[in-house]
N, C-alpha and C. Protein backbone atom coordinates (compact mmCIF):
# COMPACT_ATOMS: atom_id res chain seq x y z
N UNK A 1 5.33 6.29 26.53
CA UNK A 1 5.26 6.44 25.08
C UNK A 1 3.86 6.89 24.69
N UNK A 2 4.03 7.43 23.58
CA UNK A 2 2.50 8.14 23.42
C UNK A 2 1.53 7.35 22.53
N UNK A 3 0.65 7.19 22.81
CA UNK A 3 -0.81 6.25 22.29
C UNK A 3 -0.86 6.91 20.78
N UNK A 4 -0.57 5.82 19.63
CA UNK A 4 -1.11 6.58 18.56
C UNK A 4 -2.14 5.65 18.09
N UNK A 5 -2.88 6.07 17.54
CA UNK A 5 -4.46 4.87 16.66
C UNK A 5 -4.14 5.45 15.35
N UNK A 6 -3.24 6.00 14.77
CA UNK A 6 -3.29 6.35 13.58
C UNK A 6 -3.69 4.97 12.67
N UNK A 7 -4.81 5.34 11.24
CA UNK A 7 -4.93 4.15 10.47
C UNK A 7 -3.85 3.91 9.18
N UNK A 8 -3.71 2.88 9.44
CA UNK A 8 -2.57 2.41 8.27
C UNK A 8 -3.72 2.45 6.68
N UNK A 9 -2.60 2.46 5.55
CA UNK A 9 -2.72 2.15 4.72
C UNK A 9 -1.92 1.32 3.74
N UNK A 10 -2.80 0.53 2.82
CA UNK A 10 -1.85 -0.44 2.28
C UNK A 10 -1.62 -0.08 0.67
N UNK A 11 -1.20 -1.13 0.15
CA UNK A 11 -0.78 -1.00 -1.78
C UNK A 11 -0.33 -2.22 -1.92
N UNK A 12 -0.03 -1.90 -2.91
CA UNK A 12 0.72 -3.60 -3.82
C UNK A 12 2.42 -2.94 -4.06
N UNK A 13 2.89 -3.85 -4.29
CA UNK A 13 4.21 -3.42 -4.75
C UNK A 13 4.59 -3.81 -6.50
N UNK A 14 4.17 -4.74 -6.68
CA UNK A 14 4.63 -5.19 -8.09
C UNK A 14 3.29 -5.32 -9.04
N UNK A 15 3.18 -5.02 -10.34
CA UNK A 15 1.64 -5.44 -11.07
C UNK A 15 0.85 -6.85 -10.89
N UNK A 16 -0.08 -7.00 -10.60
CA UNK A 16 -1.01 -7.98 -10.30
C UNK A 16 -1.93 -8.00 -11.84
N UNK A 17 -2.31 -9.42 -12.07
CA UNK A 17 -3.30 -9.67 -13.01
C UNK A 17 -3.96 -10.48 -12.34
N UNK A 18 -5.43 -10.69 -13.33
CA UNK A 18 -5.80 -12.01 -12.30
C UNK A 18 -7.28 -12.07 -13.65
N UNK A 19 -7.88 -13.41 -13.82
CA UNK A 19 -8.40 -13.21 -15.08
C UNK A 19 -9.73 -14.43 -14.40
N UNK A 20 -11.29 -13.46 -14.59
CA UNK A 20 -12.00 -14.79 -13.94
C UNK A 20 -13.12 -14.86 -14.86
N UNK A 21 -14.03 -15.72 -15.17
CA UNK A 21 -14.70 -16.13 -16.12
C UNK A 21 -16.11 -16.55 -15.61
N UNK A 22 -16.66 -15.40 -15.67
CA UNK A 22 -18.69 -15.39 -15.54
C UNK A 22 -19.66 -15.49 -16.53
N UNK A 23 -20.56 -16.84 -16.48
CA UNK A 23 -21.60 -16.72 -17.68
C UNK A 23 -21.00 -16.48 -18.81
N UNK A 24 -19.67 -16.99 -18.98
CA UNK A 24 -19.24 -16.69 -20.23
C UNK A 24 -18.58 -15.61 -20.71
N UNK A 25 -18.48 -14.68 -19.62
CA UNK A 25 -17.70 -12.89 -20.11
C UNK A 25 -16.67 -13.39 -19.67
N UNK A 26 -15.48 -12.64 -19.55
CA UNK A 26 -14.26 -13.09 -19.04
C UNK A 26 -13.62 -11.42 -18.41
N UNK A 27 -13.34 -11.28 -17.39
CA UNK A 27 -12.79 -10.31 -16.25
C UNK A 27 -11.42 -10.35 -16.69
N UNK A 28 -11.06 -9.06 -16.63
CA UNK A 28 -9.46 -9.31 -16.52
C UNK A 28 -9.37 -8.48 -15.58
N UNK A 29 -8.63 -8.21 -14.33
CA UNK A 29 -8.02 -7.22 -13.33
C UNK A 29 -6.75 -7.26 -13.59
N UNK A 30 -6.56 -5.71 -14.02
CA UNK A 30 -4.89 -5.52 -13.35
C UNK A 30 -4.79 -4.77 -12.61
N UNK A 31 -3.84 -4.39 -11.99
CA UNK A 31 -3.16 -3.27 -10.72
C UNK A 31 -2.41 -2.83 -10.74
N UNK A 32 -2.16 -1.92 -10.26
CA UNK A 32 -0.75 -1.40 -10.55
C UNK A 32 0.03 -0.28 -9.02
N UNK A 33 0.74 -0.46 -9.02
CA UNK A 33 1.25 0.48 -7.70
C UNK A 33 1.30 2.13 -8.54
N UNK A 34 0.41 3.14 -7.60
CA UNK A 34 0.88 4.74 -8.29
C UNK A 34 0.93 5.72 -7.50
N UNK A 35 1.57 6.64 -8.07
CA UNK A 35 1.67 7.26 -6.71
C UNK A 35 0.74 9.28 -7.01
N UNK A 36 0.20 9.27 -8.29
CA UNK A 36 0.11 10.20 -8.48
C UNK A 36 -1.24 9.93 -9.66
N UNK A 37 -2.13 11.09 -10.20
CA UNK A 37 -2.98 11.43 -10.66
C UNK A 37 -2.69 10.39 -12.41
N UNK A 38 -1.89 11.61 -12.33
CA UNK A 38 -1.38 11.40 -13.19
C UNK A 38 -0.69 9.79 -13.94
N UNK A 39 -0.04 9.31 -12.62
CA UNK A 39 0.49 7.59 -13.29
C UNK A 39 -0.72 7.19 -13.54
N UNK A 40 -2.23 7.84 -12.07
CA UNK A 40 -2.93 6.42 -12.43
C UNK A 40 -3.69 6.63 -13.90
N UNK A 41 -4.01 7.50 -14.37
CA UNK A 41 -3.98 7.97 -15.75
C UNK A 41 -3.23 7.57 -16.89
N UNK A 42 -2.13 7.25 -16.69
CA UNK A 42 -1.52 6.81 -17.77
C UNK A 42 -1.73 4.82 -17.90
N UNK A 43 -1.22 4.68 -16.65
CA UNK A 43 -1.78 2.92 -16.98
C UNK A 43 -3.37 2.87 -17.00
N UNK A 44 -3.91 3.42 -16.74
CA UNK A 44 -5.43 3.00 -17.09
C UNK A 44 -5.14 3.22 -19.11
N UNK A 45 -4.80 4.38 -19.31
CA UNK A 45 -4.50 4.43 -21.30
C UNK A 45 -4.32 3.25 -21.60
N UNK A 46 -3.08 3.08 -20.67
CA UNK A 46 -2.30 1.79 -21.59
C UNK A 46 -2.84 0.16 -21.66
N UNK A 47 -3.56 0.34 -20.13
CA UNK A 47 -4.31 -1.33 -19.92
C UNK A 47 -5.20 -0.69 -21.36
N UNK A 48 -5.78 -0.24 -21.51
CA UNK A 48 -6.98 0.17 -22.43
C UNK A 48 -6.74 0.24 -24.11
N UNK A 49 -5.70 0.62 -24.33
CA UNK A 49 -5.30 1.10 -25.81
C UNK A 49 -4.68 -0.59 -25.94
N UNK A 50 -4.05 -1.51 -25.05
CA UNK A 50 -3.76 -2.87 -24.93
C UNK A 50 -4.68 -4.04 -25.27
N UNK A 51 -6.00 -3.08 -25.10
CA UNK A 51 -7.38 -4.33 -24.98
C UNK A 51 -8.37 -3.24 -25.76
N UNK A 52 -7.98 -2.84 -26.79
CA UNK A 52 -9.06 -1.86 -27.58
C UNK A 52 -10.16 -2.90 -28.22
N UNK A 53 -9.91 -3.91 -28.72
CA UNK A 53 -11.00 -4.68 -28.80
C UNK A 53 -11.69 -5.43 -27.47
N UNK A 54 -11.24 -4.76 -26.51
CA UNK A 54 -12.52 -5.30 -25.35
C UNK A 54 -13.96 -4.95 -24.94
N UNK A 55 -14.75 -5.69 -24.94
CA UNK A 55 -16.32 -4.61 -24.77
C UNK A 55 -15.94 -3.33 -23.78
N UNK A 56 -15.45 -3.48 -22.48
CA UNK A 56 -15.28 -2.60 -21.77
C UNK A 56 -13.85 -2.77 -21.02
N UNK A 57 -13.27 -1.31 -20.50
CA UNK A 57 -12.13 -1.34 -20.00
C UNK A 57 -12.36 -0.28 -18.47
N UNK A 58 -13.21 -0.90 -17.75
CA UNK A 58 -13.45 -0.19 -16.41
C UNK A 58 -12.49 0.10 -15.73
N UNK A 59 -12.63 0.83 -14.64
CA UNK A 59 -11.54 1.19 -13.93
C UNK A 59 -11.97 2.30 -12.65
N UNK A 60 -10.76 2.22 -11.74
CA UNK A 60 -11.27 2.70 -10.62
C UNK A 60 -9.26 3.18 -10.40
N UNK A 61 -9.24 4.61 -9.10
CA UNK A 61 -8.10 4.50 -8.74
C UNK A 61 -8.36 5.18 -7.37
N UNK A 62 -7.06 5.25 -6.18
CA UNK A 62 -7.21 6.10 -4.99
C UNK A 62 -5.77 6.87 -5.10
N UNK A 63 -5.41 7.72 -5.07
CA UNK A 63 -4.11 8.40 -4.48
C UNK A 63 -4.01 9.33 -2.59
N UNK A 64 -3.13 9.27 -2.88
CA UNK A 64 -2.31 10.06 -1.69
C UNK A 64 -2.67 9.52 -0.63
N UNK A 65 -1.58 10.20 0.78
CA UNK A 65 -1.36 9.43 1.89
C UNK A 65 -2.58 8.63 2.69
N UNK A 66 -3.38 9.21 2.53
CA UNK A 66 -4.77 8.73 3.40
C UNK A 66 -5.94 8.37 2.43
N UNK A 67 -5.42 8.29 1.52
CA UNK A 67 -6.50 7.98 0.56
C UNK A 67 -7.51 8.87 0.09
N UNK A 68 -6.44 10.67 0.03
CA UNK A 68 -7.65 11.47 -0.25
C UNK A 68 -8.64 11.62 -1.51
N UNK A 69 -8.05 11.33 -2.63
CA UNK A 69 -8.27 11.53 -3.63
C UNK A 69 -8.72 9.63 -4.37
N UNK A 70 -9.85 10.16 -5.20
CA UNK A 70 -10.10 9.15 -6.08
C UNK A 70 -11.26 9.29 -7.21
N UNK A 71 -11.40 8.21 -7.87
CA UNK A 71 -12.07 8.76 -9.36
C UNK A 71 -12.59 7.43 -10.00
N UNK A 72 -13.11 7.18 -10.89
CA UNK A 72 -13.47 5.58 -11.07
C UNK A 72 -14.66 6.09 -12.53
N UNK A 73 -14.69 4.75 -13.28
CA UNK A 73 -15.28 5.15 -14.55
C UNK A 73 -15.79 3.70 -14.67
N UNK A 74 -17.04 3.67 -15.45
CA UNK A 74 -18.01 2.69 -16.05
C UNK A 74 -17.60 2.10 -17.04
N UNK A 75 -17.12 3.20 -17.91
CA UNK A 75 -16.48 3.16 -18.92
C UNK A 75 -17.42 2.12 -20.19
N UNK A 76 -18.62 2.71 -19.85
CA UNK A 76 -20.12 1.99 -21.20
C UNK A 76 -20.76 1.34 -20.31
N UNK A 77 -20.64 0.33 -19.56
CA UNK A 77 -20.96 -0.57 -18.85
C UNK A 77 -22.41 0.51 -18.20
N UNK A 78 -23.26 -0.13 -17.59
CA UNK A 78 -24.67 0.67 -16.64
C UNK A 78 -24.24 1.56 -15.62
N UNK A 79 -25.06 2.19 -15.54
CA UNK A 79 -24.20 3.59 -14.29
C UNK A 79 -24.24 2.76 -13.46
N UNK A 80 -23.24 2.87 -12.43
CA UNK A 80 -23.06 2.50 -11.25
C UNK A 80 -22.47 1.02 -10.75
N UNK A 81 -22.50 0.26 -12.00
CA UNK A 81 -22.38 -1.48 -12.06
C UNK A 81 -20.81 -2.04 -12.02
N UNK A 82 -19.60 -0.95 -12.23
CA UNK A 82 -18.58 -0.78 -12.50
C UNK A 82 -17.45 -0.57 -11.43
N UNK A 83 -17.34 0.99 -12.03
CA UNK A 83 -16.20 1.81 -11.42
C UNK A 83 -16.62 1.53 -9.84
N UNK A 84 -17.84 2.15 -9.65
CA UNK A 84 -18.20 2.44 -8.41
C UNK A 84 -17.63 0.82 -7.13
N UNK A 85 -18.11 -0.47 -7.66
CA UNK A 85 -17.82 -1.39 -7.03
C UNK A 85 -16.38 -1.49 -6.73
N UNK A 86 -15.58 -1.32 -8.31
CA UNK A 86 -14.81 -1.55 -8.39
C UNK A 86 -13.89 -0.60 -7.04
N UNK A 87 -14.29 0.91 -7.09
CA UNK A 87 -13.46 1.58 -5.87
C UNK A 87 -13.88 1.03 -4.91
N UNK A 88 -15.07 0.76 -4.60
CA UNK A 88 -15.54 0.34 -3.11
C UNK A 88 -14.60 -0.87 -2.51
N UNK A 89 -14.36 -1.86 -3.67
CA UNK A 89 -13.82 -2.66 -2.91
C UNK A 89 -12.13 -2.46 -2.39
N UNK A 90 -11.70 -1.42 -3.39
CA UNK A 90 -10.18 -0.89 -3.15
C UNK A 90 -10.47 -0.27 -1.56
N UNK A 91 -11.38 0.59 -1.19
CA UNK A 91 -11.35 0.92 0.06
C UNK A 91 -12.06 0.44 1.15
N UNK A 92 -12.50 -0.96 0.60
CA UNK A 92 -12.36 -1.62 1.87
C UNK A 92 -11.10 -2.64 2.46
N UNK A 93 -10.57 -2.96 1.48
CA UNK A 93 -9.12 -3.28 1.68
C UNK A 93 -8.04 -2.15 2.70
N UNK A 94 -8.74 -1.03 2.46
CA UNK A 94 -8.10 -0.06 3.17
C UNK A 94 -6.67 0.80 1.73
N UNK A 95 -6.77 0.38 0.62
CA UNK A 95 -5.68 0.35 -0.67
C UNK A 95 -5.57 2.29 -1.22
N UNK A 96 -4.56 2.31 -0.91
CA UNK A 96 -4.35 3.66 -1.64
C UNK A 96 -2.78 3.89 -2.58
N UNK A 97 -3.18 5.16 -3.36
CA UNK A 97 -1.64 5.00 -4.18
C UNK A 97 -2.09 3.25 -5.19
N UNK A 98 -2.81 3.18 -5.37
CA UNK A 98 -3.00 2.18 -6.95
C UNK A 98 -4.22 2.42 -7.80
N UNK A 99 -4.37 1.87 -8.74
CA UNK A 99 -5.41 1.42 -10.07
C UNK A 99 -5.30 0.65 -10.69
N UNK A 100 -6.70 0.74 -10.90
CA UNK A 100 -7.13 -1.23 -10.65
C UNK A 100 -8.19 -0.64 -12.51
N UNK A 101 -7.61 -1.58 -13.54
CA UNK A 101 -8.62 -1.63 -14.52
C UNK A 101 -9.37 -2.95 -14.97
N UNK A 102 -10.32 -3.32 -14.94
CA UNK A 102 -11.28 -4.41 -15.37
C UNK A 102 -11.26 -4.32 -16.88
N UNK A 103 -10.81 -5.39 -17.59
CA UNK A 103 -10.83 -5.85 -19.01
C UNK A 103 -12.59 -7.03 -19.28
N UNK A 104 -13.23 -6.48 -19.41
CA UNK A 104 -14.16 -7.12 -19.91
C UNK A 104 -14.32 -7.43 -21.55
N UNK A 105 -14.60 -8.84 -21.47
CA UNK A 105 -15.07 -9.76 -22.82
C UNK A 105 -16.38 -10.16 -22.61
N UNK A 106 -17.29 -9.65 -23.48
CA UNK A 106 -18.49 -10.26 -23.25
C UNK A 106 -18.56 -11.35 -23.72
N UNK A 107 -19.47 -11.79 -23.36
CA UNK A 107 -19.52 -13.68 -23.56
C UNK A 107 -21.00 -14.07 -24.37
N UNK A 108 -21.71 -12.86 -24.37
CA UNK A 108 -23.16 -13.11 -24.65
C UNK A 108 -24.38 -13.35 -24.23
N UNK A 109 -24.23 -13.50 -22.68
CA UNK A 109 -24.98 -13.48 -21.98
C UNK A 109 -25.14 -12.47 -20.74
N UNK A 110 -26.08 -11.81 -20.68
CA UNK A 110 -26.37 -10.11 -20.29
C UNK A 110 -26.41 -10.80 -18.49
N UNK A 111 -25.55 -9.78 -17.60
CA UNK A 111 -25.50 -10.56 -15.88
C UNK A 111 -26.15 -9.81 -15.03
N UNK A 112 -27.08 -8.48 -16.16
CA UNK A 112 -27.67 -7.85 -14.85
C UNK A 112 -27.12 -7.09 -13.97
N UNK A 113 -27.79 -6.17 -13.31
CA UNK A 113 -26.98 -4.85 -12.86
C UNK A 113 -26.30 -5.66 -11.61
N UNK A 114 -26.96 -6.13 -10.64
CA UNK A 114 -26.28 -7.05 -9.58
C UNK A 114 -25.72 -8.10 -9.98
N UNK A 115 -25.72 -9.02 -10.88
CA UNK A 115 -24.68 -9.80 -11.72
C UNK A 115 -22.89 -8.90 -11.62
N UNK A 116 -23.38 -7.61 -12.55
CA UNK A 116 -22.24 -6.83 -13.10
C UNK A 116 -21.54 -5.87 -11.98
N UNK A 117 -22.51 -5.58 -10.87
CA UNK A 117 -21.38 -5.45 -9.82
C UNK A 117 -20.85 -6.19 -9.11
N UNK A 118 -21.87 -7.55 -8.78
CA UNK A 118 -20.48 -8.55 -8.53
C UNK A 118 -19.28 -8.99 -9.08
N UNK A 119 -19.53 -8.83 -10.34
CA UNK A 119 -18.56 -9.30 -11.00
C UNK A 119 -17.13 -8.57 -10.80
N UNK A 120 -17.68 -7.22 -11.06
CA UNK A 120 -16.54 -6.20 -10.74
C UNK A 120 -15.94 -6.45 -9.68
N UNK A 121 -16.76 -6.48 -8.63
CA UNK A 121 -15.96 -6.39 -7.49
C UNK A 121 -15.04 -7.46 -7.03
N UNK A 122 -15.73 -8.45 -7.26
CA UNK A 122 -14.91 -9.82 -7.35
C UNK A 122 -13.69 -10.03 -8.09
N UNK A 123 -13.75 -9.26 -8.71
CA UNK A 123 -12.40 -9.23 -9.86
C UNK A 123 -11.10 -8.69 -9.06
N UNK A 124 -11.74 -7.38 -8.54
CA UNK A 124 -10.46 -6.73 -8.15
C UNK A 124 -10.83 -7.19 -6.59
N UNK A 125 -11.12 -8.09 -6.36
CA UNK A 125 -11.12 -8.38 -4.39
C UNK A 125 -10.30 -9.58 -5.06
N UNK A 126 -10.34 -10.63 -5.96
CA UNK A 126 -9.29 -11.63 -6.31
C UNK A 126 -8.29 -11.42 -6.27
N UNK A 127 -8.29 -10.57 -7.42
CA UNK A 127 -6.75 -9.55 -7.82
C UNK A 127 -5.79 -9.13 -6.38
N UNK A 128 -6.85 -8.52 -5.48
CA UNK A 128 -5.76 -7.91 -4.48
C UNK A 128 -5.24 -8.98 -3.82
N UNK A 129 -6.00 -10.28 -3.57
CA UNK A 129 -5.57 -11.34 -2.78
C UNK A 129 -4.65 -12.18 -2.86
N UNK A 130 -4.09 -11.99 -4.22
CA UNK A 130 -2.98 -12.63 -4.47
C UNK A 130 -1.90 -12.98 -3.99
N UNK A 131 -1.80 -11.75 -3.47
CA UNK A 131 -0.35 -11.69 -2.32
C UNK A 131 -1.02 -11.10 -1.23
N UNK A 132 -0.28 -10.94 -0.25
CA UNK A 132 -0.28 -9.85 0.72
C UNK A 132 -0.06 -8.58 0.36
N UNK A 133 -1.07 -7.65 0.89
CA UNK A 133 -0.79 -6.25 0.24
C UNK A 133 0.40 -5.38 1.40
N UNK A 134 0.63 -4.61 1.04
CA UNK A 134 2.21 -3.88 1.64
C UNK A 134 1.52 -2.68 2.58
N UNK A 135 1.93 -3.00 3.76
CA UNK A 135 1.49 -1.59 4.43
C UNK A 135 2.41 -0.33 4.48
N UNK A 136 1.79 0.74 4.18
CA UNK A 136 1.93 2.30 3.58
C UNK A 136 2.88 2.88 4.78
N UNK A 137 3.87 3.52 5.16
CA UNK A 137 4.64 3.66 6.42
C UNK A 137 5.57 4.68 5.85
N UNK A 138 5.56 6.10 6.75
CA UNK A 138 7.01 6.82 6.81
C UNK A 138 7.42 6.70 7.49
N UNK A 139 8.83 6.56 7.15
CA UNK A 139 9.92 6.13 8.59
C UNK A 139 11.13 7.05 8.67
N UNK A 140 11.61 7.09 9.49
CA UNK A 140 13.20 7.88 9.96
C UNK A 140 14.15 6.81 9.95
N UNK A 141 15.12 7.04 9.66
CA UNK A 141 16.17 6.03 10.27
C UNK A 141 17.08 6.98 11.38
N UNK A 142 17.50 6.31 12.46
CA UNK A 142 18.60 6.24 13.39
C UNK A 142 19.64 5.55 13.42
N UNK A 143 20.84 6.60 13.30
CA UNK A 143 22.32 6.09 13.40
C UNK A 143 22.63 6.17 15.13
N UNK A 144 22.86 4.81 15.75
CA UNK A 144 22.77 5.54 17.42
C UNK A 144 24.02 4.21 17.63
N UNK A 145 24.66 4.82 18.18
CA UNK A 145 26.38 4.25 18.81
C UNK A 145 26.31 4.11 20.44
N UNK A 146 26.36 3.16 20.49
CA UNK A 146 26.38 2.61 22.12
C UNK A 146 27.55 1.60 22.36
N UNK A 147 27.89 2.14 24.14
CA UNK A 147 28.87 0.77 24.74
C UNK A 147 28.14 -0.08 24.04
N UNK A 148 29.07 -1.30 24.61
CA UNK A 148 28.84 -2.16 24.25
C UNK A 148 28.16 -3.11 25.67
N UNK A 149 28.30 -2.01 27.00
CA UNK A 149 27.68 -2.63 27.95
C UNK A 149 26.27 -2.11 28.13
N UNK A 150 25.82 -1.32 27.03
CA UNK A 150 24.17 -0.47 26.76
C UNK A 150 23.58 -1.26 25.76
N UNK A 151 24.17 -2.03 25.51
CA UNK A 151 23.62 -2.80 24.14
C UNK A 151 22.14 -3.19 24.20
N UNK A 152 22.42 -4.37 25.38
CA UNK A 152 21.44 -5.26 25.75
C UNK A 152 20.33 -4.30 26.30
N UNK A 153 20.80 -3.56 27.26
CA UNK A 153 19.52 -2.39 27.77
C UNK A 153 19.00 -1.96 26.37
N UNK A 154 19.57 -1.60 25.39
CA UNK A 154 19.16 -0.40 24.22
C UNK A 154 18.15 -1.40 23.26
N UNK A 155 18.51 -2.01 22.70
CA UNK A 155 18.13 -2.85 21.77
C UNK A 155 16.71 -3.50 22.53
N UNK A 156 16.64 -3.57 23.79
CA UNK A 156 15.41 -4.00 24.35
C UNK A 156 14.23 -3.30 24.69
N UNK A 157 14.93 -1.64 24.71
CA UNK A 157 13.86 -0.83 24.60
C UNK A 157 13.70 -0.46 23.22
N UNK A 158 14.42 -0.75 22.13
CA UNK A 158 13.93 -0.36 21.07
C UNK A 158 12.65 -1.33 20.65
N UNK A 159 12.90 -2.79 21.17
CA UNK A 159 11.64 -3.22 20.69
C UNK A 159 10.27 -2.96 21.07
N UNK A 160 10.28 -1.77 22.04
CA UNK A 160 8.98 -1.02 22.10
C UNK A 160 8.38 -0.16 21.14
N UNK A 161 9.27 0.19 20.01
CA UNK A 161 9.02 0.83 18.76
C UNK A 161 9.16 0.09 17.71
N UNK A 162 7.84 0.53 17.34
CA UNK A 162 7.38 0.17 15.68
C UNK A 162 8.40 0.32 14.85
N UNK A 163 9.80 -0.33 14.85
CA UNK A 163 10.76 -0.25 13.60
C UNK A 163 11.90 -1.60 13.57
N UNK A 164 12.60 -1.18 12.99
CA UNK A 164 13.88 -2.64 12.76
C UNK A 164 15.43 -2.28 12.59
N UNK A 165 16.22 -2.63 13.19
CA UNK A 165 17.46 -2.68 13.17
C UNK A 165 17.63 -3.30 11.67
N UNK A 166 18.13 -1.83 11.03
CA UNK A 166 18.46 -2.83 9.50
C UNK A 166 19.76 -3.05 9.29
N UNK A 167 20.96 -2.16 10.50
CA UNK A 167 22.38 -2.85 9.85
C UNK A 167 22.92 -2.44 11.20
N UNK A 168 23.88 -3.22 11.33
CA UNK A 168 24.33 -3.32 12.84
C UNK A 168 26.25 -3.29 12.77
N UNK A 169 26.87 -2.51 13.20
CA UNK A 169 28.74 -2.46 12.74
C UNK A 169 29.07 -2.89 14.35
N UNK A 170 29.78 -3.90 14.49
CA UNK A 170 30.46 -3.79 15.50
C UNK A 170 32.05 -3.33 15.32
N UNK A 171 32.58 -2.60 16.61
CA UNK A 171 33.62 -2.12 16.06
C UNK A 171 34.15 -1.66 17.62
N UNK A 172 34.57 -0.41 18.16
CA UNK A 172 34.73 -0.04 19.84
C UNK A 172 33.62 -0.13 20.10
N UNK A 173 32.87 0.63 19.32
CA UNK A 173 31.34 0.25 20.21
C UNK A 173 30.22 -0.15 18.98
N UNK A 174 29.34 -0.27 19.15
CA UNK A 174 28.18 -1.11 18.34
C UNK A 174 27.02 0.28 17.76
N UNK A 175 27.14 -0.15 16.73
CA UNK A 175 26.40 0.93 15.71
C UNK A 175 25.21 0.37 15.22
N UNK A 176 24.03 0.63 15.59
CA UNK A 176 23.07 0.30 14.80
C UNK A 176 22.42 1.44 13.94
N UNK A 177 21.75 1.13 12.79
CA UNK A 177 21.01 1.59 12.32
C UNK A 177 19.55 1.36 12.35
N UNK A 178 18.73 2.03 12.93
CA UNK A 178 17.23 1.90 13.02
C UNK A 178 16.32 2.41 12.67
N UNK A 179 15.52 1.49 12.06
CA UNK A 179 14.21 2.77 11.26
C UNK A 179 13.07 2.66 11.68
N UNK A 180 12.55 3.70 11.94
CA UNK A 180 11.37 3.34 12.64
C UNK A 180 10.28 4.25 12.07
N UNK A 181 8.81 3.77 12.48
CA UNK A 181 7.79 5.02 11.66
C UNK A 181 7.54 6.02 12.25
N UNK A 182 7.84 6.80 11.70
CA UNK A 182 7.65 8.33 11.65
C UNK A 182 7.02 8.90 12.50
N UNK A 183 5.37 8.02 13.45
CA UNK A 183 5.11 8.55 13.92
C UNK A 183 5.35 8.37 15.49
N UNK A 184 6.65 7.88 15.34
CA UNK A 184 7.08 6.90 16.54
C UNK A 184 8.57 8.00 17.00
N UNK A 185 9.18 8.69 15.98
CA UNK A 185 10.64 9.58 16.02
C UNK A 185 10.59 9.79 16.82
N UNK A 186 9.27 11.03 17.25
CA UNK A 186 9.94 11.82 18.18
C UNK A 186 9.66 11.49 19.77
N UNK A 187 9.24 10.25 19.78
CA UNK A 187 9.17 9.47 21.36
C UNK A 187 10.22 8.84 21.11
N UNK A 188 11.15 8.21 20.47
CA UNK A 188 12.54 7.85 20.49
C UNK A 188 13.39 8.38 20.54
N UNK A 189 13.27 10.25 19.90
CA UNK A 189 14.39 10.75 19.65
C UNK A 189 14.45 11.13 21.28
N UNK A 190 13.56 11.46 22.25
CA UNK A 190 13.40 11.78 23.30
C UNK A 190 13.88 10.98 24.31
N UNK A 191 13.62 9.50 24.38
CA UNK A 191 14.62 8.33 25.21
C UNK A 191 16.06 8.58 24.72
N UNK A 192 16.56 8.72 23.17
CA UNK A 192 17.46 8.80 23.03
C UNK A 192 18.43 10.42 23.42
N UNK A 193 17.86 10.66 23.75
CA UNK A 193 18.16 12.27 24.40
C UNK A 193 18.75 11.92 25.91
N UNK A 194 17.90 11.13 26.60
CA UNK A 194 17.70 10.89 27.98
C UNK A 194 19.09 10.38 27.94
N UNK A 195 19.47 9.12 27.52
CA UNK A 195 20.42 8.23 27.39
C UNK A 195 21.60 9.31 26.88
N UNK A 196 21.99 9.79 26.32
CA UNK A 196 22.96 10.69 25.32
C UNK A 196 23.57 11.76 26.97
N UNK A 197 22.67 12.18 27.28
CA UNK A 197 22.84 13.22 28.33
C UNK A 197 23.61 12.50 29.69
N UNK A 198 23.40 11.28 30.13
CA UNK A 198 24.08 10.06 31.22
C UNK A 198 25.40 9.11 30.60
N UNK A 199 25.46 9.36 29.47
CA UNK A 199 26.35 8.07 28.87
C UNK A 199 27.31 8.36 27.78
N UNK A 200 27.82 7.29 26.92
CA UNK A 200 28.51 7.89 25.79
C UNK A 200 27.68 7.53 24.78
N UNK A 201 26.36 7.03 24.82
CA UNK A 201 25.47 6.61 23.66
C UNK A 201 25.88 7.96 22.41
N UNK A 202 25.58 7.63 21.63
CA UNK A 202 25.36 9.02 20.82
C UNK A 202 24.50 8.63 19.00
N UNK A 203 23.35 9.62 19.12
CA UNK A 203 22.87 8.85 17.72
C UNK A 203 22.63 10.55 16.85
N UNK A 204 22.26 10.19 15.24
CA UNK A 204 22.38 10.99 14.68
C UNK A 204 21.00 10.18 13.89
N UNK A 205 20.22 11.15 12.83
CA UNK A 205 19.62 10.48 11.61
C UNK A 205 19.79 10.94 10.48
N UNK A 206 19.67 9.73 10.32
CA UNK A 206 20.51 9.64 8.66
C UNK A 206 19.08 10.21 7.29
């Protein structure tokens, strides 16, 4: 099988809040799962036009598969005390495909440029911790029909691949469905070739 090191990437799946309280200002983080320029643009509006009486409505976002793209704003706050933390800490999580906006309330007491990037960052390193974040994965699925005396052989080499039997028919012979990541297909579709050519296995993808 072939050696991959490819790096994963992760996201959230459902909106996250998370609300923390420094010297008296008060943080709000939200998150949001996106998949495009554009969404993360629109929920940053909306966290913002939501909290128009907030001193500041910072924000940071990453898109696409590898995390090519990203953008991040101060949004009043001191250059650099903000957005900037705020992305840094999205990519050290490894987080792409979301945006993350900071609701700041000032409290009245000024935290200083290193105050105010901790703060940021802390906000949205809380925020992400909430749950477990979701790792980023394309997958294939396989429709593959085997005896029922290949079973035990088949199913044991599948657990050498990165995927999961998500539905299984028994019937003359045993049908699984398997999905696996993408970058795993075509070293499976290749065992499954091997097998197809000696036997009555036979798979298709769906």
């Amino acid at each position: 099988m072939t050696e991959n090191t490819e790096k994963y990437f992760y996201s959230i799946k459902d909106k996250r809040k998370f609300e923390i309280k420094i010297k008296r200002s008060t943080f709000i983080c939200s998150l949001k799962f996106v998949e495009t320029i554009k969404q993360a643009k629109e929920f940053i509006s909306k966290i913002s036009n939501e909290n128009k009486n907030a001193t500041h409505n910072c924000w940071a976002y990453i898109v696409g598969d590898k995390g090519e793209t990203s953008h991040c704003s101060d949004a009043g706050e001191p250059s650099g005390t903000a957005g900037q933390p705020m992305l840094s800490t999205l990519k050290s999580c490894e987080t792409t495909n979301i945006a993350a906006v900071v609701t700041r309330h000032f409290g009245g007491v000024k935290l200083g440029i290193k105050g105010l990037i901790n703060a940021y960052s802390e906000s949205v390193q809380r925020t992400l911790k909430q749950k477990k974040l979701v790792k980023l994965v394309k997958t294939e699925i396989f429709r593959i029909t085997t005896p029922y005396s290949l079973s035990d052989t088949l199913t044991h080499q599948l657990e050498k691949y990165a995927g999961t039997i998500i539905n299984t028919d028994y019937s003359e012979a045993i049908t699984y469905d398997f999905e696996v990541e993408q970058k795993q297909a075509s070293d499976l579709e290749k065992y499954l070739l091997g097998f197809q050519n000696s036997s009555t296995l036979k798979y298709l993808k769906l």
